[in-house]
N, C-alpha and C. Protein backbone atom coordinates (compact mmCIF):
# COMPACT_ATOMS: atom_id res chain seq x y z
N UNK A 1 105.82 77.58 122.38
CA UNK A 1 105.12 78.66 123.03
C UNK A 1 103.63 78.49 122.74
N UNK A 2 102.37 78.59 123.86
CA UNK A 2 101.84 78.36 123.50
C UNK A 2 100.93 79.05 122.68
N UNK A 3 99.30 79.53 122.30
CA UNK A 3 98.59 80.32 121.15
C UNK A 3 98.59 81.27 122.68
N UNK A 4 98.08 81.35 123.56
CA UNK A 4 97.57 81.84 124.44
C UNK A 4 98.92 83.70 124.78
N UNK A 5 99.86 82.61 124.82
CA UNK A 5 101.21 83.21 125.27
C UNK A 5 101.30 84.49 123.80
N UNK A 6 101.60 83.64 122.90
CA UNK A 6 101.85 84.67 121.49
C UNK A 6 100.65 85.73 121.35
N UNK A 7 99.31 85.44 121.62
CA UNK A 7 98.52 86.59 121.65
C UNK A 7 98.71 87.60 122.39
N UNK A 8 99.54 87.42 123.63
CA UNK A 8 99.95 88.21 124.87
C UNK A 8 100.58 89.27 124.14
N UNK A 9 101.33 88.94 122.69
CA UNK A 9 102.19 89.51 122.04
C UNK A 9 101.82 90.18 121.06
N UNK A 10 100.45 90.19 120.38
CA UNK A 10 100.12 90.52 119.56
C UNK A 10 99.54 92.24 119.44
N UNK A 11 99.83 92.82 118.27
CA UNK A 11 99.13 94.12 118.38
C UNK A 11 97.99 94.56 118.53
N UNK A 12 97.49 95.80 119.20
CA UNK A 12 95.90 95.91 119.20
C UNK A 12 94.51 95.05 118.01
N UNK A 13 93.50 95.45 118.35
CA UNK A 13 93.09 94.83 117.40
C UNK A 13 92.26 95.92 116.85
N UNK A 14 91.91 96.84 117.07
CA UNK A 14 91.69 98.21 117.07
C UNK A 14 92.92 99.11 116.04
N UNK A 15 91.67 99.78 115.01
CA UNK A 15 92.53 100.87 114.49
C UNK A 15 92.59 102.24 114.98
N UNK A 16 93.88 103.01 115.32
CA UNK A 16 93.40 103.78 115.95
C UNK A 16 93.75 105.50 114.87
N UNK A 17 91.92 106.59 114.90
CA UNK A 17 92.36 106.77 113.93
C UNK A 17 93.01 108.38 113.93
N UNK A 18 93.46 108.42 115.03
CA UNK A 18 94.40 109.65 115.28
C UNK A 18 95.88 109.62 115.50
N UNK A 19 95.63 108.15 114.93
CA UNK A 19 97.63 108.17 115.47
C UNK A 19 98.25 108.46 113.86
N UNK A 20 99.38 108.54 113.80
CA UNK A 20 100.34 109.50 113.54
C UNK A 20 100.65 108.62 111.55
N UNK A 21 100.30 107.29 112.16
CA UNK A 21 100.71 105.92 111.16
C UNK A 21 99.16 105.82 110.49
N UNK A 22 99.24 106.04 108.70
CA UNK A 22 98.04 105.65 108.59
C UNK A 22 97.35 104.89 108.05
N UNK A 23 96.09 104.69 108.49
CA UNK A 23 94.65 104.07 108.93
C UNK A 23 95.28 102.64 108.10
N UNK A 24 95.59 103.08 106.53
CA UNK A 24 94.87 101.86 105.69
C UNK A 24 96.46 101.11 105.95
N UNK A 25 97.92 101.47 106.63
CA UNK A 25 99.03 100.59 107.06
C UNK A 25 98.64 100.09 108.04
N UNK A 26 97.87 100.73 109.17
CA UNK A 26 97.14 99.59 110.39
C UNK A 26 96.25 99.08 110.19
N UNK A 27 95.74 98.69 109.24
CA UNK A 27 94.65 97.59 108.91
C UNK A 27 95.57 96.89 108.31
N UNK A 28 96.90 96.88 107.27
CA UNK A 28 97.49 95.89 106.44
C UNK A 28 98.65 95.29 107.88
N UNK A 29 98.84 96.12 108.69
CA UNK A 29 99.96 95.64 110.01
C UNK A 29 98.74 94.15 110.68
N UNK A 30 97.72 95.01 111.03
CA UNK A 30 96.78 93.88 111.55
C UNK A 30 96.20 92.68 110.99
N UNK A 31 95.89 92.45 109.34
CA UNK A 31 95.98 91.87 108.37
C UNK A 31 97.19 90.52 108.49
N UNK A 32 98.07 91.40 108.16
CA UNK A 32 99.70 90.77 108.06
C UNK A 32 99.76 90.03 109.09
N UNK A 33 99.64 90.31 110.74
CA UNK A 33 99.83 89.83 111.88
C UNK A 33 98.62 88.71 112.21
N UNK A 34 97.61 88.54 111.34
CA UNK A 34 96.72 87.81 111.81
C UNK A 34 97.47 86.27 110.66
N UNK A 35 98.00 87.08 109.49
CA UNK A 35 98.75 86.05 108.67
C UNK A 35 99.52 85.06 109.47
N UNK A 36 100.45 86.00 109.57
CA UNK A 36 102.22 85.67 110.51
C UNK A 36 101.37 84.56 111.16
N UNK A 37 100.51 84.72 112.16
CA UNK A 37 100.32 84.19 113.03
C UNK A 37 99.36 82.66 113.20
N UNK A 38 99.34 82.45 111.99
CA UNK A 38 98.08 81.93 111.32
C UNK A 38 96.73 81.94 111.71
N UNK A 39 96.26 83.04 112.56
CA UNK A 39 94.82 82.93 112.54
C UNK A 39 94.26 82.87 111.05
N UNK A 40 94.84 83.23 109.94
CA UNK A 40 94.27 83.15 108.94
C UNK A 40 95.13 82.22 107.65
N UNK A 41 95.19 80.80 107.73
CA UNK A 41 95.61 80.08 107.21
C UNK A 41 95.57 80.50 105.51
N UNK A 42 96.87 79.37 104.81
CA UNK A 42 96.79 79.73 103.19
C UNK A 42 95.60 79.07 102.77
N UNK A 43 95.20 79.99 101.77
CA UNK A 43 93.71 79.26 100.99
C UNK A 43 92.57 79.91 101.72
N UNK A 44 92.66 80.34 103.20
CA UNK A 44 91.66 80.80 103.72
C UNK A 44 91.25 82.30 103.43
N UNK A 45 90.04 82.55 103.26
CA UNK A 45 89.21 83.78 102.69
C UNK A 45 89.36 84.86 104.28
N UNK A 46 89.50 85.84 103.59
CA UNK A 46 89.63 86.99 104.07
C UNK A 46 87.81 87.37 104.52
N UNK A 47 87.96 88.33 105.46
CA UNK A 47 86.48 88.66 105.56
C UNK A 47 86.64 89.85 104.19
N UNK A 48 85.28 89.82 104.02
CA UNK A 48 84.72 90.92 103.16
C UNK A 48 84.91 91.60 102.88
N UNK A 49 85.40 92.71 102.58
CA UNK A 49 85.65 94.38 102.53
C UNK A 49 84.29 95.30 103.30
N UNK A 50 83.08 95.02 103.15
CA UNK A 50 82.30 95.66 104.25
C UNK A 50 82.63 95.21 105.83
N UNK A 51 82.84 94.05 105.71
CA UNK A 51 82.81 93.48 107.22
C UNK A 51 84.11 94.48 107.84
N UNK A 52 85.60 94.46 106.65
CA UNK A 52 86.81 95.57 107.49
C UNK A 52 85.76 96.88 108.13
N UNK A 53 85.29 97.19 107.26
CA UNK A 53 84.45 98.63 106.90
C UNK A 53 84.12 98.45 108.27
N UNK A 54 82.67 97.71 108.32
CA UNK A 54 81.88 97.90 109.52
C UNK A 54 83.06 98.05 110.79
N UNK A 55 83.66 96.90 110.91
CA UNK A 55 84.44 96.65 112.32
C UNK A 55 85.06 97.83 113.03
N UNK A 56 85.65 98.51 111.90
CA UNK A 56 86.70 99.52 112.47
C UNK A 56 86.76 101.12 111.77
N UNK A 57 85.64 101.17 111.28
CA UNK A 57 84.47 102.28 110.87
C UNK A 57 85.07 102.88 109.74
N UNK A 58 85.55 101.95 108.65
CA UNK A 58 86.57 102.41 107.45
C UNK A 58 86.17 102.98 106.33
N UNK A 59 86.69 103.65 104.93
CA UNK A 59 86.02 104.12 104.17
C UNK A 59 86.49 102.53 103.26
N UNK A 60 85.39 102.41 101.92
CA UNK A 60 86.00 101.53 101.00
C UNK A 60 87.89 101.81 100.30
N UNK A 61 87.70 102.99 99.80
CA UNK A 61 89.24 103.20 99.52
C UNK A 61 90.53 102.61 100.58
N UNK A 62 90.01 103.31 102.11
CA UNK A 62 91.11 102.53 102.96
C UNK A 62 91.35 100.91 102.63
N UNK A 63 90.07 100.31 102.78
CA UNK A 63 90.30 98.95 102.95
C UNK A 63 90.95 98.54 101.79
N UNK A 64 90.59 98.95 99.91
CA UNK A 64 91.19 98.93 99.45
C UNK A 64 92.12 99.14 99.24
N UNK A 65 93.06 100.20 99.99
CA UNK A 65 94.97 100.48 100.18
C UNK A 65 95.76 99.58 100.99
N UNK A 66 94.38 98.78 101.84
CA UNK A 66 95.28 98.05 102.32
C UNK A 66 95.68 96.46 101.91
N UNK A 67 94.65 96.04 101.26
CA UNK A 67 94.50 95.13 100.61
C UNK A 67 95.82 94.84 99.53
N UNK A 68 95.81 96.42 98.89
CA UNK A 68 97.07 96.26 97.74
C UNK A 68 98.33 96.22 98.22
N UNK A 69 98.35 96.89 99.70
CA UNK A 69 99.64 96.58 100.41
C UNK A 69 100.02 95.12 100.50
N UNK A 70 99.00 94.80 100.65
CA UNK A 70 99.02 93.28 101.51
C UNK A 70 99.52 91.98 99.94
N UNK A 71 98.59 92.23 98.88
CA UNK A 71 99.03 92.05 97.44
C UNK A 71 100.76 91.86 96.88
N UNK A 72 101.05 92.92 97.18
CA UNK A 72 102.00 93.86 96.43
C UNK A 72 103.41 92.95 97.43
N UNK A 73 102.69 92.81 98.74
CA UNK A 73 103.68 91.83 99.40
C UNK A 73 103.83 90.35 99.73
N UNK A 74 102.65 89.92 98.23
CA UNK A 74 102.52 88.66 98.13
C UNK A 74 101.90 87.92 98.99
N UNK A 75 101.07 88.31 100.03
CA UNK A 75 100.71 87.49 101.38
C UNK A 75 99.18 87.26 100.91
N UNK A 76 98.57 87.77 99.97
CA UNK A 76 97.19 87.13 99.65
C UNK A 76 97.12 87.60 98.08
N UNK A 77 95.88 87.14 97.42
CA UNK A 77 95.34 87.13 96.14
C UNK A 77 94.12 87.47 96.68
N UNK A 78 93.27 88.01 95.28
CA UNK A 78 92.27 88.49 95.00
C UNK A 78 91.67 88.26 93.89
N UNK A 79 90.77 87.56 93.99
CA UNK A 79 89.84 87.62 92.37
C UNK A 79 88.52 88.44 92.92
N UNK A 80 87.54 88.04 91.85
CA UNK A 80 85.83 88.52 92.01
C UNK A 80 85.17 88.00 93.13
N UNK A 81 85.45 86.95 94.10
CA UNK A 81 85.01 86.45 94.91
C UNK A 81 85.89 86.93 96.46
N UNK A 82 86.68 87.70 96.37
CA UNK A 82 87.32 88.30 97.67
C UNK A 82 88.98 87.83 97.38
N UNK A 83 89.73 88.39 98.76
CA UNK A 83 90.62 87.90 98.95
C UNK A 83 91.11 86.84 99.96
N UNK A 84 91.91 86.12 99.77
CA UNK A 84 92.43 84.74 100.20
C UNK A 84 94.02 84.81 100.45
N UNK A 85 94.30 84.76 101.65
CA UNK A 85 95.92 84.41 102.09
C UNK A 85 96.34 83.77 101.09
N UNK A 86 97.21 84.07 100.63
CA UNK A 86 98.08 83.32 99.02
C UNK A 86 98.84 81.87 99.76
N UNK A 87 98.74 80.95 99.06
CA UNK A 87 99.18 79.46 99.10
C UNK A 87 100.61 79.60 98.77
N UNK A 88 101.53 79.38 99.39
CA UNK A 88 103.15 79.22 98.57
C UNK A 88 103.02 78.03 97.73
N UNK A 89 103.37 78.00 96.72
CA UNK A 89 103.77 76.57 96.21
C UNK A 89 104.62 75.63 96.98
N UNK A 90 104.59 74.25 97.08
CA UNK A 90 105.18 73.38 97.88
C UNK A 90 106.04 72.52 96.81
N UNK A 91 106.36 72.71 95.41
CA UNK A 91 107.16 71.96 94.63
C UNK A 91 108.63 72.90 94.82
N UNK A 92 109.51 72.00 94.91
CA UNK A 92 110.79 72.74 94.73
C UNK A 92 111.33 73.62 94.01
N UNK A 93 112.27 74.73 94.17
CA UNK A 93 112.61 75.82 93.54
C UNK A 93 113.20 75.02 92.16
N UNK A 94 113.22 75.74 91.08
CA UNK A 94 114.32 75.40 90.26
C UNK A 94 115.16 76.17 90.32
N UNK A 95 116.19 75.98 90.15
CA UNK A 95 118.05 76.38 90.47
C UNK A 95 118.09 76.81 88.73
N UNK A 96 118.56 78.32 88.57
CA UNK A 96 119.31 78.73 87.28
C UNK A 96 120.66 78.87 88.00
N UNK A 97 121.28 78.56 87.52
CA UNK A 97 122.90 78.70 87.56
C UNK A 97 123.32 79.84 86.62
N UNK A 98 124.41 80.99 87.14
CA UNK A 98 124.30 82.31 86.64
C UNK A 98 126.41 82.16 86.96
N UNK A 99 126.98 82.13 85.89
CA UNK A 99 128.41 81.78 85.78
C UNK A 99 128.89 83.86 85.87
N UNK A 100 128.13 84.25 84.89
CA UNK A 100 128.83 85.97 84.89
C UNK A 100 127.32 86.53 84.52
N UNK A 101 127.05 87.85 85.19
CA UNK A 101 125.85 88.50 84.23
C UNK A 101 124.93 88.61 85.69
N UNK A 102 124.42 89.23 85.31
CA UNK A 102 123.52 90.16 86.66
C UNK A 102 121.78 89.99 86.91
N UNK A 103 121.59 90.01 88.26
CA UNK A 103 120.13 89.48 88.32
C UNK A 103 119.62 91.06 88.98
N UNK A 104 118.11 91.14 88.25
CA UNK A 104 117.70 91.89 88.92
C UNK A 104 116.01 92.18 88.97
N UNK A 105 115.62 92.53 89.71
CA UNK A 105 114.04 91.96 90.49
C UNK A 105 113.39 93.83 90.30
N UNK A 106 112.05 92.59 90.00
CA UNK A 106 111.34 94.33 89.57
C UNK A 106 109.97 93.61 89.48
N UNK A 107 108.65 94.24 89.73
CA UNK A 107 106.98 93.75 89.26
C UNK A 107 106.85 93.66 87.80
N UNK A 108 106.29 92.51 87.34
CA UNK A 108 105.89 91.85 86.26
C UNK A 108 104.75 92.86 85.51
N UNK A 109 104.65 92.97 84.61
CA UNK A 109 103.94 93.09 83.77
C UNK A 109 102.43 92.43 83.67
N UNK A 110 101.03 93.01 83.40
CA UNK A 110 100.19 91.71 83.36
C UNK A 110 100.36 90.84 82.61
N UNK A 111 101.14 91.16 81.34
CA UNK A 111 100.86 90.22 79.96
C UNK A 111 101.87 88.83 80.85
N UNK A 112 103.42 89.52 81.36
CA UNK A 112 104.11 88.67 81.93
C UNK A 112 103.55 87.60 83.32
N UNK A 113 102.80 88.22 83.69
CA UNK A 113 102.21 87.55 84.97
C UNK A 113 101.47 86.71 84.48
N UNK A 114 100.44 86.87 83.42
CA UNK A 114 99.90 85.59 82.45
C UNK A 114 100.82 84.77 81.88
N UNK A 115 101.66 85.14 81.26
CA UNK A 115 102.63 84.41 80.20
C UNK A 115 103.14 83.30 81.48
N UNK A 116 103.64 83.66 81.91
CA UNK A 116 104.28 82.93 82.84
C UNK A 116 103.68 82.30 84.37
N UNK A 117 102.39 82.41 84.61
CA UNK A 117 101.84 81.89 85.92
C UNK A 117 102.20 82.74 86.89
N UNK A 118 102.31 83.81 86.87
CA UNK A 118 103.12 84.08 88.15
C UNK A 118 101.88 85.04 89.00
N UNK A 119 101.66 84.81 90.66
CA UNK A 119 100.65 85.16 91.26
C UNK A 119 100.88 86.73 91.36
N UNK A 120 99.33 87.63 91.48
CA UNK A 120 99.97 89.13 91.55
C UNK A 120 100.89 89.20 93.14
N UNK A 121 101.50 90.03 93.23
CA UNK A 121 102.15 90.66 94.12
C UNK A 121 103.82 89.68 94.37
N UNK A 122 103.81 88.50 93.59
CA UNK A 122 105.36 88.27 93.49
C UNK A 122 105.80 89.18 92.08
N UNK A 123 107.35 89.31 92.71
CA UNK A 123 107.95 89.69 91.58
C UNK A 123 108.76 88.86 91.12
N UNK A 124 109.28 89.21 89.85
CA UNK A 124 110.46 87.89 88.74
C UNK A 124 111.62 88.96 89.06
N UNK A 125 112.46 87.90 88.57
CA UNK A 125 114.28 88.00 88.59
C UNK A 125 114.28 87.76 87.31
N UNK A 126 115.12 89.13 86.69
CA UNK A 126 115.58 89.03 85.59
C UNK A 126 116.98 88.72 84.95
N UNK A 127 117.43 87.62 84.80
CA UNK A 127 118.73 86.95 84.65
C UNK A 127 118.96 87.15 83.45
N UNK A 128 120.51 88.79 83.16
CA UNK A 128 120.95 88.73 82.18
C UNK A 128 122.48 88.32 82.02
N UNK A 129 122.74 87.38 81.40
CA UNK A 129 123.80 86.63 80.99
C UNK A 129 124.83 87.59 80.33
N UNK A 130 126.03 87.54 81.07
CA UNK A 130 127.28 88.53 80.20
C UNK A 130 127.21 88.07 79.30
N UNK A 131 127.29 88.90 77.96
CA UNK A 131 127.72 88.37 76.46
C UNK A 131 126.27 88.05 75.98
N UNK A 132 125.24 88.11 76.18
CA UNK A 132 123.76 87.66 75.84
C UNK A 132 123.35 89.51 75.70
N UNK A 133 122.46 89.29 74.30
CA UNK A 133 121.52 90.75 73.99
C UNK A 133 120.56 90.44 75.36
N UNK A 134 119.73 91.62 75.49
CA UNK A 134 119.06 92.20 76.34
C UNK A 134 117.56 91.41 75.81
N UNK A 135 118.25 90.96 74.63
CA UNK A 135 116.25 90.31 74.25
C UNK A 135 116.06 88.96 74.81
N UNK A 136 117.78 88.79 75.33
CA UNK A 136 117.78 86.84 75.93
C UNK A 136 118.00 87.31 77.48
N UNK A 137 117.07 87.67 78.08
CA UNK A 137 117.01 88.14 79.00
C UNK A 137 116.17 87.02 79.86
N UNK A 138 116.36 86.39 81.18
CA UNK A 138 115.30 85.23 81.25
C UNK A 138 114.38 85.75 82.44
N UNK A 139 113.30 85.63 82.52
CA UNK A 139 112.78 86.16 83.61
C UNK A 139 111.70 84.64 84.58
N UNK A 140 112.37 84.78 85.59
CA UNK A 140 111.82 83.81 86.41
C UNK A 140 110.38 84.40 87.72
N UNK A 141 109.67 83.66 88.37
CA UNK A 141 109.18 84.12 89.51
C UNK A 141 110.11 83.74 90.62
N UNK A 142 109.96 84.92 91.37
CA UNK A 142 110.67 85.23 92.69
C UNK A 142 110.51 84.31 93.44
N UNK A 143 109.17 83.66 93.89
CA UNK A 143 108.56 82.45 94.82
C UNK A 143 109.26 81.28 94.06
N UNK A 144 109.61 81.19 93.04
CA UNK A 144 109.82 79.63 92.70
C UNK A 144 111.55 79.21 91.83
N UNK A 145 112.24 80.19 92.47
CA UNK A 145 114.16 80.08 91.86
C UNK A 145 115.13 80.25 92.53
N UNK A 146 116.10 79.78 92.91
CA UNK A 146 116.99 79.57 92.84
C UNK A 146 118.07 80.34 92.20
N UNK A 147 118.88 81.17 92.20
CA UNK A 147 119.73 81.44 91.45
C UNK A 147 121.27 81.13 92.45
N UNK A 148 121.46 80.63 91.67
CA UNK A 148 123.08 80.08 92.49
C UNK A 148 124.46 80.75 91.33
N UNK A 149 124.99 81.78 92.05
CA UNK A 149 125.94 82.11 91.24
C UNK A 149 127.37 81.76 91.36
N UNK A 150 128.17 81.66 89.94
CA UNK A 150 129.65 81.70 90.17
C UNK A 150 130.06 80.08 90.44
N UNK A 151 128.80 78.91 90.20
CA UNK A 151 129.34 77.62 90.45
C UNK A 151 129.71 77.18 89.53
């Protein structure tokens, strides 16, 4: 299909600010959709936070709610220099193999998000092993495992 065709498809580009859905989810819908779509490739910088501002006559807080939406769903990073569409890693998952004992997914901690590399807005899987204390608890990132159970 070609770029031409899929834009045919795409949502306004305009926030609009009396509708019903709000402001700072239609800037992260429009955000997201410029992702999906790759007008805004991984690694590539986001415009500014004034530039959202100016375009579509925003307060700083909005742009900031939407930003953390956008975070929180792993589709970009942020340091001191702006935000950037988040890069997936391209090395293969590692596979934990899980025989009995239960996985379960929740947001990291900062200390854990350091300890372990893990980018903000993925979350870890916490693999606890039947018959294992709660302190041998293993916690992986979400972007980079495998869990294959019952093999």
């Amino acid at each position: 299909m070609s770029k031409e065709v899929l834009n045919a498809y795409a949502p306004p580009r305009v926030i609009d600010h009396a509708a019903d859905r709000a402001v700072y989810k239609q800037l992260a819908d429009l955000i997201r959709t410029q992702i999906q779509s790759g007008e805004f490739r991984p690694g590539q910088r986001l415009p500014a936070q004034k530039d959202y501002m100016q375009e579509h006559g925003l307060s700083r807080v909005t742009v900031d709610r939407a930003m953390a939406v956008l975070r929180n769903e792993g589709l970009i990073v942020t340091d001191r220099r702006g935000s950037r569409v988040r890069v997936r890693p391209e090395t293969s998952a590692t596979v934990v193999l899980l025989d009995r004992g239960k996985v379960s997914a929740r947001m990291p901690t900062e200390p854990e998000r350091r300890q372990h590399g893990i980018n903000e807005g993925v979350p870890i899987l916490v693999v606890t092993r039947d018959g294992q204390a709660q302190e041998a608890e293993e916690m992986h990132p979400a972007d980079r495992v495998e869990i294959h159970v019952g093999i």
